[in-house]
N, C-alpha and C. Protein backbone atom coordinates (compact mmCIF):
# COMPACT_ATOMS: atom_id res chain seq x y z
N UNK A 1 0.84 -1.18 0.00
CA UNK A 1 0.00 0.00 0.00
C UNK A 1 0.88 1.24 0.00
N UNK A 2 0.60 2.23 -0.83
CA UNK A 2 1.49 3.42 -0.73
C UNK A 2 0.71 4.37 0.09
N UNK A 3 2.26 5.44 0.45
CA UNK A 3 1.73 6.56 1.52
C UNK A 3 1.18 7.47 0.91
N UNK A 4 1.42 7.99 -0.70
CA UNK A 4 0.57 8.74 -1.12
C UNK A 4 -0.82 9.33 -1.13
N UNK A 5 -1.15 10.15 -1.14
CA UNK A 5 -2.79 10.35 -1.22
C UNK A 5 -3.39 10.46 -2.16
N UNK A 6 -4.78 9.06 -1.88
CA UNK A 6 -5.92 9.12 -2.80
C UNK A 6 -5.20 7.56 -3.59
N UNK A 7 -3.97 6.86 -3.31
CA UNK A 7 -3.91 5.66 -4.30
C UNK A 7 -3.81 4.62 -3.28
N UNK A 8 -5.30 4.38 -2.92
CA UNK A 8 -5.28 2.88 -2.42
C UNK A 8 -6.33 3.34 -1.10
N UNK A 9 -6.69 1.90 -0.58
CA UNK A 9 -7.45 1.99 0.41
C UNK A 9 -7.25 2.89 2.10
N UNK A 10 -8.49 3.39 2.35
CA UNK A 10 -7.73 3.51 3.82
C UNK A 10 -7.74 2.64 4.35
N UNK A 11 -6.75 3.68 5.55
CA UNK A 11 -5.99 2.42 6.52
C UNK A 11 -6.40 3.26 7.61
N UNK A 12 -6.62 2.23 8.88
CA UNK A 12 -6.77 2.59 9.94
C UNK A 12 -5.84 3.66 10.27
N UNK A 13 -4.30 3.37 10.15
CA UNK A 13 -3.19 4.35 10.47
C UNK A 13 -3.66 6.27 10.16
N UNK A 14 -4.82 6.31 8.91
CA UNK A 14 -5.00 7.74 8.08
C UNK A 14 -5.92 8.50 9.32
N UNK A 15 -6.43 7.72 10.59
CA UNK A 15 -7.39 8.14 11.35
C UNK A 15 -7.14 7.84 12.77
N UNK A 16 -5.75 7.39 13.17
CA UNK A 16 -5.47 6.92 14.41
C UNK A 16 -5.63 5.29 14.83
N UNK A 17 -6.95 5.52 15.53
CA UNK A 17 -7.16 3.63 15.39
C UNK A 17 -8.51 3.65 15.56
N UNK A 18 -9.04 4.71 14.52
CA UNK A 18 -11.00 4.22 14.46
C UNK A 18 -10.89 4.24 13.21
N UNK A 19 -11.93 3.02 12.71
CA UNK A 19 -11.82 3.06 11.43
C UNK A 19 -13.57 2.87 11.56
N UNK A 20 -14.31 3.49 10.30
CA UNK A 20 -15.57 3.52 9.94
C UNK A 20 -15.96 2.00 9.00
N UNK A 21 -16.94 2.11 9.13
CA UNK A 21 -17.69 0.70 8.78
C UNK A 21 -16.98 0.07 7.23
N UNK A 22 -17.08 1.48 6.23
CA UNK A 22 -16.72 1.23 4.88
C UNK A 22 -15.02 0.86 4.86
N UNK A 23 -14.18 0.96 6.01
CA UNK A 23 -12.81 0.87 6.00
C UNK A 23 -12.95 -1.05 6.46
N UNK A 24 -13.88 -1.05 7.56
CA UNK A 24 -13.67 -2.28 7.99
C UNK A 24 -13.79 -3.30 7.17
N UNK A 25 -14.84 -2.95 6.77
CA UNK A 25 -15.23 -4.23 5.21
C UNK A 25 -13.87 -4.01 4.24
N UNK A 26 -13.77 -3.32 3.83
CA UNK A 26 -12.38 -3.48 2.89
C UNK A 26 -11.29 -4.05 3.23
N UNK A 27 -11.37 -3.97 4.74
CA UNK A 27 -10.10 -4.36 5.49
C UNK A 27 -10.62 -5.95 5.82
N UNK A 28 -11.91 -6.42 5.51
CA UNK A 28 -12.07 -7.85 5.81
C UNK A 28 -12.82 -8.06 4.53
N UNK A 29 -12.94 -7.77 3.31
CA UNK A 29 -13.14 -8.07 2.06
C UNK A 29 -14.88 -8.47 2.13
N UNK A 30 -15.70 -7.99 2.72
CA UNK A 30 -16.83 -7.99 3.30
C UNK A 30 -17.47 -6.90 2.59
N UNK A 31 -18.92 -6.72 2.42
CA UNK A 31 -19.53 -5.80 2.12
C UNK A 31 -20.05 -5.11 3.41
N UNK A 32 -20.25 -3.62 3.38
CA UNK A 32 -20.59 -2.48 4.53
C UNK A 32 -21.75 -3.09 5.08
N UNK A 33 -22.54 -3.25 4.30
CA UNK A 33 -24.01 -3.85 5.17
C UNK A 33 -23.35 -5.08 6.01
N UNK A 34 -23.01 -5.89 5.52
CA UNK A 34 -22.49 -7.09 6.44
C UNK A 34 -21.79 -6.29 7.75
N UNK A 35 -20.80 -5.48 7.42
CA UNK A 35 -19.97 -5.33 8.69
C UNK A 35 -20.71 -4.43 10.02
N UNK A 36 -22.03 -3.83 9.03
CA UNK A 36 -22.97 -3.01 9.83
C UNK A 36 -24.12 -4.60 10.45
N UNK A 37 -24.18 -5.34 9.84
CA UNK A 37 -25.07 -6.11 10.61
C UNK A 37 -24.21 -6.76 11.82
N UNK A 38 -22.78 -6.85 11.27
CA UNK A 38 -21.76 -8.30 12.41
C UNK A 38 -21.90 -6.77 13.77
N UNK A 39 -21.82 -5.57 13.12
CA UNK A 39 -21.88 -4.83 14.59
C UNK A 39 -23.43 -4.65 15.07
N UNK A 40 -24.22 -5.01 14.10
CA UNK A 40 -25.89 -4.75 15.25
C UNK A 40 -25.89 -6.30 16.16
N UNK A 41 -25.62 -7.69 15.33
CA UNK A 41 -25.45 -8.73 16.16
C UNK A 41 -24.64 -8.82 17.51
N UNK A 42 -23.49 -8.04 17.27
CA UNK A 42 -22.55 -8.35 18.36
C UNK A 42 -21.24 -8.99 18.02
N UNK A 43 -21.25 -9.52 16.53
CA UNK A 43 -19.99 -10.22 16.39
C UNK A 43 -18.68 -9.44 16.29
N UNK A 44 -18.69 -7.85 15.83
CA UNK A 44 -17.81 -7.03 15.87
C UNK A 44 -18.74 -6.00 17.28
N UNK A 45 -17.78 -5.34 17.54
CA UNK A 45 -17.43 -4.33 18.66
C UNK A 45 -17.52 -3.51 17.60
N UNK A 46 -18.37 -2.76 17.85
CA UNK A 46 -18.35 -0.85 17.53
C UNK A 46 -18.85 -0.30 18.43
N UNK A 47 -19.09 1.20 18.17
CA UNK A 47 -19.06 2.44 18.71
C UNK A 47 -19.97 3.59 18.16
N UNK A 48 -20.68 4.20 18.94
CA UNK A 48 -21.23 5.47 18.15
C UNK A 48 -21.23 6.71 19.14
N UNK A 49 -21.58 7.88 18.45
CA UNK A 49 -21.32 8.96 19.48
C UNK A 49 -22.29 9.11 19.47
N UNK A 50 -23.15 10.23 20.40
CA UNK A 50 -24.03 10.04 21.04
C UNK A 50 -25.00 11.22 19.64
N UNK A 51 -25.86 11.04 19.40
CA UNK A 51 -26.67 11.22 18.38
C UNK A 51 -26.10 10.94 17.27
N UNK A 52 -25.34 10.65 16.76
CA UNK A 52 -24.87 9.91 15.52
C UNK A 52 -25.63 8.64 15.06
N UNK A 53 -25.28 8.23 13.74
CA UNK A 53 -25.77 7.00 13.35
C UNK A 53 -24.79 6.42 13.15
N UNK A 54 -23.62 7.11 12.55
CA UNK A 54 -22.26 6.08 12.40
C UNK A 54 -21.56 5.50 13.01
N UNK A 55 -21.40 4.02 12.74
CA UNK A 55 -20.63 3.52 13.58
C UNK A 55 -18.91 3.63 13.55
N UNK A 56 -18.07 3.35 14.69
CA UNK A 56 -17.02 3.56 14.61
C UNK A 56 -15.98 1.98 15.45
N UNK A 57 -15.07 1.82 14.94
CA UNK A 57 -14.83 0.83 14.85
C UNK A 57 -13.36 0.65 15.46
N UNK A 58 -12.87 0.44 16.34
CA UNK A 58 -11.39 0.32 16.83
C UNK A 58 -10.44 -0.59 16.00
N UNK A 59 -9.26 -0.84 15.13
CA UNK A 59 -8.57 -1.59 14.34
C UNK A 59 -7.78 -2.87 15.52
N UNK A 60 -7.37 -2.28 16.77
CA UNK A 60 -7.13 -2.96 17.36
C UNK A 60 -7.85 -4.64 17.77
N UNK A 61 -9.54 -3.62 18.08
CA UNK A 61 -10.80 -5.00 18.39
C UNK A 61 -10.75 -5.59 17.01
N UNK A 62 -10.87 -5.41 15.92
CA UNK A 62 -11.24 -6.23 14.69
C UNK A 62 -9.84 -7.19 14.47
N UNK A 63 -8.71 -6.95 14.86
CA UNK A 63 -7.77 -7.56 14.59
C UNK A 63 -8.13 -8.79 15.87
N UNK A 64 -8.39 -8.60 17.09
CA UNK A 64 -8.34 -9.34 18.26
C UNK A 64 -9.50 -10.57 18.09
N UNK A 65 -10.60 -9.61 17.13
CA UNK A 65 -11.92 -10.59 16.71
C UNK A 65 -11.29 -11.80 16.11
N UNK A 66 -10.54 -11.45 14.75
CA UNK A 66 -10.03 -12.09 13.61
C UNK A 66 -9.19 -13.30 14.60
N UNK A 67 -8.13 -12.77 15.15
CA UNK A 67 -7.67 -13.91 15.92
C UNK A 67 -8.21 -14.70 17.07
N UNK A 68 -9.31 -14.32 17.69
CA UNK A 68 -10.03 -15.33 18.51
C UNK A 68 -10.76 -16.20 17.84
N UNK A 69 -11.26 -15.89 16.20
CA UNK A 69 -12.23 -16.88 16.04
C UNK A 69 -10.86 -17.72 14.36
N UNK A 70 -10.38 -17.70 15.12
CA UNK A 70 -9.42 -18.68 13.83
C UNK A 70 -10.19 -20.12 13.60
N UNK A 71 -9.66 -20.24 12.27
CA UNK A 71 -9.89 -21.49 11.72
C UNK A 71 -9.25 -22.40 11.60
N UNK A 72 -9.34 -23.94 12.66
CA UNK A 72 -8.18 -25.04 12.05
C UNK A 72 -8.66 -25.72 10.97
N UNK A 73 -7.40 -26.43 10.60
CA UNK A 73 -7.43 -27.08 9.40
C UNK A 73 -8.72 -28.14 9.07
N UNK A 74 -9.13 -28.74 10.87
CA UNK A 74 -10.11 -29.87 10.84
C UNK A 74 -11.57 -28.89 10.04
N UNK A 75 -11.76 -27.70 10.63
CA UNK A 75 -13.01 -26.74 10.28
C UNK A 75 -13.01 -26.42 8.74
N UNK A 76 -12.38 -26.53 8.42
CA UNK A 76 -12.06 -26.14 6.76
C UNK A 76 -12.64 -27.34 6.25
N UNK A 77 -14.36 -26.83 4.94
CA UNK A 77 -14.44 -28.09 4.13
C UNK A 77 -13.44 -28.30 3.06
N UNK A 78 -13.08 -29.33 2.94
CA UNK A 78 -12.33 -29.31 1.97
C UNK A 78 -13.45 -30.73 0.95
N UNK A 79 -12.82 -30.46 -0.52
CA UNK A 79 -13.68 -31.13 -1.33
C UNK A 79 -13.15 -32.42 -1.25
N UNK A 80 -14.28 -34.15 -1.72
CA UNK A 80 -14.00 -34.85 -1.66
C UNK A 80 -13.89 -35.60 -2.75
């Protein structure tokens, strides 16, 4: 990814360590509605300020998500 501006996705780093819904999905190859539903379920951790609608998203928790729910090799279908 380059440091330039405007060539390539954001990154959590362009905002500290909140990243908005449309960063998270890119950053987990997910569509926005999905990453807005995994935060109305509970499966991601977000954030909103207080009359806002947007959610806000810590890079730290989404990384901590990703590694608590890993996948072993047994969980993987593989074809037969």
């Amino acid at each position: 990814m380059s440091d330039s501006p405007g060539s390539g996705a954001p990154d959590a780093r362009d905002h500290g360590n909140v990243m908005t819904a449309a960063q998270v999905a890119e950053m987990l190859d997910l569509n926005p509605r999905t990453v807005l539903a995994m935060a109305n379920d509970g499966r991601l951790s977000a954030y909103r300020l207080p009359g806002s609608r947007q959610y806000h998203f810590f890079y730290d928790e989404i990384v901590a998500t990703l590694k608590a729910n890993r996948v072993s090799p047994a969980e993987v279908d593989t074809p037969t």
